[in-house]
Protein backbone atom coordinates (compact mmCIF):
# COMPACT_ATOMS: atom_id res chain seq x y z
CA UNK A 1 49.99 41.85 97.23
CA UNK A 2 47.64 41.08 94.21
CA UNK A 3 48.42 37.82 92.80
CA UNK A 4 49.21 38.34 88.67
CA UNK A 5 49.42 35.31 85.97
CA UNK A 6 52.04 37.33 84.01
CA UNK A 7 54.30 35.52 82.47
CA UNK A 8 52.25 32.14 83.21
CA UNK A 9 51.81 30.02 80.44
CA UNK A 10 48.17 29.34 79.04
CA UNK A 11 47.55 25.47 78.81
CA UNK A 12 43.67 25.31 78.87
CA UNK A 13 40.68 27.08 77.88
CA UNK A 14 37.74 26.13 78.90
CA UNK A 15 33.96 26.68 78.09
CA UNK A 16 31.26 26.16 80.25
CA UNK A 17 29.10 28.19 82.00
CA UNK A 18 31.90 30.05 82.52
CA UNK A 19 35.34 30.58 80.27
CA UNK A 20 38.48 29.23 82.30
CA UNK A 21 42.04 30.06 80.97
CA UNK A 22 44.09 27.99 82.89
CA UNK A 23 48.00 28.27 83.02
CA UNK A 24 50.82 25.40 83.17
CA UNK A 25 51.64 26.68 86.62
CA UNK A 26 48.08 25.84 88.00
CA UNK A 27 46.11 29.21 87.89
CA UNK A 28 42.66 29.13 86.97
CA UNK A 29 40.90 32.63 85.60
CA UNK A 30 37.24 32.45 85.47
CA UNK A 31 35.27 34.44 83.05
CA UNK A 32 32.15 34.42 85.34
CA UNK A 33 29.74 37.14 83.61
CA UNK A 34 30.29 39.58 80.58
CA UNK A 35 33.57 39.18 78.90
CA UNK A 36 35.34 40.07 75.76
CA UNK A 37 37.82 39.37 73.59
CA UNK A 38 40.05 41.55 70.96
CA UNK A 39 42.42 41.22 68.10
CA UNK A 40 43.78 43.16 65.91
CA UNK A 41 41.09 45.27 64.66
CA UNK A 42 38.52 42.24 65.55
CA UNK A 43 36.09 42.39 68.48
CA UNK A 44 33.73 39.18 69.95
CA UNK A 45 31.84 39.62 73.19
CA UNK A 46 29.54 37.71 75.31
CA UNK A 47 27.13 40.83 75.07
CA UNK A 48 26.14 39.67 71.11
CA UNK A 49 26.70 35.45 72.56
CA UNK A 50 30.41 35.37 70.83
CA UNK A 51 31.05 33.01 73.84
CA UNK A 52 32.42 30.12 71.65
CA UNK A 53 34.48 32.21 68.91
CA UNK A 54 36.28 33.88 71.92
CA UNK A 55 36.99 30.45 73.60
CA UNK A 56 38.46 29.44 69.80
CA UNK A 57 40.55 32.05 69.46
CA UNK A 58 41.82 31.57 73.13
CA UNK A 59 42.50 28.10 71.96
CA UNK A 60 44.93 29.19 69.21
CA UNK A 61 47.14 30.59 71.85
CA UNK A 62 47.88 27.80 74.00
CA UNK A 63 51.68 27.27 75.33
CA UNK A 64 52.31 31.48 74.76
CA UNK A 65 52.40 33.48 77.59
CA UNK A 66 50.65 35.59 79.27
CA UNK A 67 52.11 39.01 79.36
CA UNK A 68 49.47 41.52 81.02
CA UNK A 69 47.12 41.14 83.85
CA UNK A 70 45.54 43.83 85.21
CA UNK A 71 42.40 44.22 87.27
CA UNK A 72 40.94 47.77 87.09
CA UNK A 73 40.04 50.23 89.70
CA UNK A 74 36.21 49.56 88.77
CA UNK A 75 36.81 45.73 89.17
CA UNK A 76 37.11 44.61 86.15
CA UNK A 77 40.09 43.14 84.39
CA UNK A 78 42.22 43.08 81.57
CA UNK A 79 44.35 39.99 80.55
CA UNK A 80 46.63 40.03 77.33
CA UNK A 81 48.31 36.96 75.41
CA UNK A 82 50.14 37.94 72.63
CA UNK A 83 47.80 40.37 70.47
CA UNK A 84 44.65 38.83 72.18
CA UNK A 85 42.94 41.29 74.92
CA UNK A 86 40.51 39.76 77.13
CA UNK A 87 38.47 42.34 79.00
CA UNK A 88 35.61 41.19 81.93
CA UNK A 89 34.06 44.57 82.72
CA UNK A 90 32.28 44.25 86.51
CA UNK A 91 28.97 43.39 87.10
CA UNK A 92 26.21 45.46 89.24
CA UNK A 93 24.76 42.25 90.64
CA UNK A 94 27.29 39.10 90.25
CA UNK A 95 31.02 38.25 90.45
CA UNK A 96 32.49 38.78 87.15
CA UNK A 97 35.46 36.97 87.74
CA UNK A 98 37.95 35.60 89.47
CA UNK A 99 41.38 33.95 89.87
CA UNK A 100 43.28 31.45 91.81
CA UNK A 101 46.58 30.91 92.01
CA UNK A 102 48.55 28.33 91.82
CA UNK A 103 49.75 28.93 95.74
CA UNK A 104 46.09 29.42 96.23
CA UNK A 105 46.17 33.06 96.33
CA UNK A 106 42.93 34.18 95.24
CA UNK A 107 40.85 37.37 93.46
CA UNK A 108 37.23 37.71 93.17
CA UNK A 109 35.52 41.15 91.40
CA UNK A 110 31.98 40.59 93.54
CA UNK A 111 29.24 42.44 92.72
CA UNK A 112 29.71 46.06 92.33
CA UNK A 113 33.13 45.82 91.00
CA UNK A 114 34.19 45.13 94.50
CA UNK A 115 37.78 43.08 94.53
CA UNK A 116 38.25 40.96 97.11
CA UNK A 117 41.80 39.90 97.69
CA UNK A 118 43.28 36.62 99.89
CA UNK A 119 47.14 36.33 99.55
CA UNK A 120 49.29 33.64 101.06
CA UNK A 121 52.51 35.82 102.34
């Protein structure tokens, strides 16, 4: 079973290195390489170093939840709060991200696009 954060509420988000959207219910998603963010007819990426407007608009939707998340058969994912789309397309050479859950259930997209899944059932 692949762990989901829909309808987890976002409580954090968090810019480092990486971009963390953490949820009430304990889930961490990590925004490890090339990520993006739309909405509406608006579009900021890591690709042209958007890094901190995406992290500002993810801040604006604190305590909403999170209604789709869906990694993709090439390993990378899509994540949707409200009108906001978050995208992390898969890297060749890195993990692009990953998640744990709050029951420590965990998903990494290693390099290649390669998911990687550990469940607690």
């Amino acid at each position: 079973m692949t762990p989901t954060l829909v309808g987890q509420t976002l409580a954090r988000v968090e810019l480092s290195y990486y971009l963390d959207l953490i949820t009430e219910e304990g889930a961490v998603l990590r925004m490890e390489d090339e990520y993006a963010l739309s909405v509406g007819d608006q579009r900021w990426s890591t690709a042209n170093g958007d890094q901190e407007q995406i992290a500002a608009q993810l801040q604006t939707l604190i305590g909403l939840p999170i209604t789709e998340f869906e990694p993709t058969p090439d390993g990378g994912l899509v994540c949707v709060v409200r009108d906001a789309r978050v995208t992390a397309a898969p890297s060749a050479a890195f993990e692009s991200w990953s998640l744990v859950g709050p029951s420590k259930e965990r998903i990494v997209s290693g390099p290649g696009g390669e998911l990687t899944v550990w469940s607690i059932d």
